[in-house]
Protein backbone atom coordinates (compact mmCIF):
# COMPACT_ATOMS: atom_id res chain seq x y z
CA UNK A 1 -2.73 14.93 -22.38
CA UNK A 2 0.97 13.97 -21.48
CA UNK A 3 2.28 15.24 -17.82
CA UNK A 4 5.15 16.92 -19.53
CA UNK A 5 2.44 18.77 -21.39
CA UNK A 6 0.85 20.40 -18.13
CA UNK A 7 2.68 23.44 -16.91
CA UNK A 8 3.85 23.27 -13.03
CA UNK A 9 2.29 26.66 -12.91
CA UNK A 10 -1.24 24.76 -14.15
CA UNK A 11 -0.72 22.36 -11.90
CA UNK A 12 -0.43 24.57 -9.36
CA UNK A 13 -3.23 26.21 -9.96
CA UNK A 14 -5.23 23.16 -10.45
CA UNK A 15 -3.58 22.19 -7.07
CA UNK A 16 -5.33 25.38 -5.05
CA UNK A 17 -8.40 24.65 -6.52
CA UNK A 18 -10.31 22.36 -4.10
CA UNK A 19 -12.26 20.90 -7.05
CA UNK A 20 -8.94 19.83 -8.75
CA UNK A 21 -6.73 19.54 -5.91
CA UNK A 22 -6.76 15.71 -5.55
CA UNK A 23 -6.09 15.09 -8.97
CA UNK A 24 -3.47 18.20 -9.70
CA UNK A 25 -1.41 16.27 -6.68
CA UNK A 26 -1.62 12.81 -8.39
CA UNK A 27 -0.62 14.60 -11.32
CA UNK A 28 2.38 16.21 -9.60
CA UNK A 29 3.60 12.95 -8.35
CA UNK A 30 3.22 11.12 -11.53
CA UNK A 31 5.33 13.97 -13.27
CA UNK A 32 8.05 13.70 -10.31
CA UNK A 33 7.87 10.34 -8.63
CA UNK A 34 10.49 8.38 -10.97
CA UNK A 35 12.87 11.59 -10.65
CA UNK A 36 12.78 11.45 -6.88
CA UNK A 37 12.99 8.46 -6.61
CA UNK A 38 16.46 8.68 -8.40
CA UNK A 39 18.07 11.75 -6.47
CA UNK A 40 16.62 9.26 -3.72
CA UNK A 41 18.58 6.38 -4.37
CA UNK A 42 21.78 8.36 -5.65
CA UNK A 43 22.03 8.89 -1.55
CA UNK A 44 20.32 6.10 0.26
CA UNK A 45 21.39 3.17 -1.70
CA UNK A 46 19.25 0.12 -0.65
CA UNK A 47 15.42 0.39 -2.87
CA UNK A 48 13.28 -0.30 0.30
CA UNK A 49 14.76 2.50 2.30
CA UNK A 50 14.84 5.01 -0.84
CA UNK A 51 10.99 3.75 -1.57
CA UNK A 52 10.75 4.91 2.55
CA UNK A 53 12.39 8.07 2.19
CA UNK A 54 10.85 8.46 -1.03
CA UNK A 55 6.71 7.69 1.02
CA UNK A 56 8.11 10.54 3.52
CA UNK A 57 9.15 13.27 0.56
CA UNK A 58 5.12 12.90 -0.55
CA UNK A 59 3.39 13.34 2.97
CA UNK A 60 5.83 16.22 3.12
CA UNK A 61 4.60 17.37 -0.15
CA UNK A 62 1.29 17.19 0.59
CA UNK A 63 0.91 18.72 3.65
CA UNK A 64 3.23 21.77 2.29
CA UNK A 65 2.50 22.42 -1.26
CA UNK A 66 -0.38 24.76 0.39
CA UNK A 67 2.13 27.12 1.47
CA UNK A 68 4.38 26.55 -2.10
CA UNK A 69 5.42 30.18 -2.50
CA UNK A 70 6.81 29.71 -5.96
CA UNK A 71 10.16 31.84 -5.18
CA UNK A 72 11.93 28.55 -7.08
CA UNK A 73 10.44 26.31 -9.59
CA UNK A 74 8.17 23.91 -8.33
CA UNK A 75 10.80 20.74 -9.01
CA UNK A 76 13.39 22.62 -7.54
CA UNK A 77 11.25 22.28 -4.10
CA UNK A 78 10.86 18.58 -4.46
CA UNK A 79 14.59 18.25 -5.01
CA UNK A 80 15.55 19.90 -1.78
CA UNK A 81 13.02 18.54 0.02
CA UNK A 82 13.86 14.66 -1.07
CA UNK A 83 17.62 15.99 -0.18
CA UNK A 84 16.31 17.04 3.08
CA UNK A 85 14.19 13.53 3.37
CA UNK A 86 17.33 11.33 2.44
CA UNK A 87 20.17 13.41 5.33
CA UNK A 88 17.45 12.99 8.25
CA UNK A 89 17.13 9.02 7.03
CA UNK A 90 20.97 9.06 6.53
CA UNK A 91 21.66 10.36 9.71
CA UNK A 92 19.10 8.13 11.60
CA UNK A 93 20.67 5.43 10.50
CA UNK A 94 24.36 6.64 11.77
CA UNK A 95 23.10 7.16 15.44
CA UNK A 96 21.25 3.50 15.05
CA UNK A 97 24.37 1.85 13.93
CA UNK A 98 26.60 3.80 16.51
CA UNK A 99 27.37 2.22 19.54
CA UNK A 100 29.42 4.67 21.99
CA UNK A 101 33.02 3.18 23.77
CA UNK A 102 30.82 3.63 27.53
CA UNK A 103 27.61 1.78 26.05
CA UNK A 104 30.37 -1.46 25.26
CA UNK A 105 32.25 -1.29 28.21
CA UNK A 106 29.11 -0.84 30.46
CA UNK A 107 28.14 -4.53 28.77
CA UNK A 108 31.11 -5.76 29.47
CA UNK A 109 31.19 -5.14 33.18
């Protein structure tokens, strides 16, 4: 059976079944991963950091699909929450690589 072929709504299903919940996950990802991985890198440009951001979308995934409410499509979901994923490590990376005026001059002195 192809992962296009499995509905998200099996899947979810699957998914809330403790049985099949492993496995509907693995599934999921396999379905979604390459996708991701693409909005991903559309935003965060370098591969290691997108394959990072990309590692923090599935924990994210996992520990919320749970409480998936299904008001949106279940890609949909994924897509906003890599979007989320990639801002935070976006913005991390501005406050690492800012250095305020008082932080130079205080080395200076």
């Amino acid at each position: 059976m192809s992962l296009t072929s499995v509905s998200d709504n099996e899947l979810l299903l699957q998914y809330r079944n403790p049985a099949t919940k492993e496995k509907a996950y693995t599934t999921i990802i396999k379905k979604y991963q390459e996708k991701l991985y693409w909005h991903i890198r559309r935003m965060v440009v370098d591969h290691d950091d997108a394959n990072d951001v990309l590692q923090n979308v599935l924990i994210r995934v996992w520990k919320g699909l749970e409480n998936f409410r299904e008001d949106s499509q279940l890609y949909t979901w994924l897509y906003r929450i890599a979007t989320n994923e990639s801002l935070t490590f976006l913005e991390q990376q501005k406050k690492k690589a800012s250095i305020s005026y008082s932080d130079v001059e205080t080395g200076l002195s």
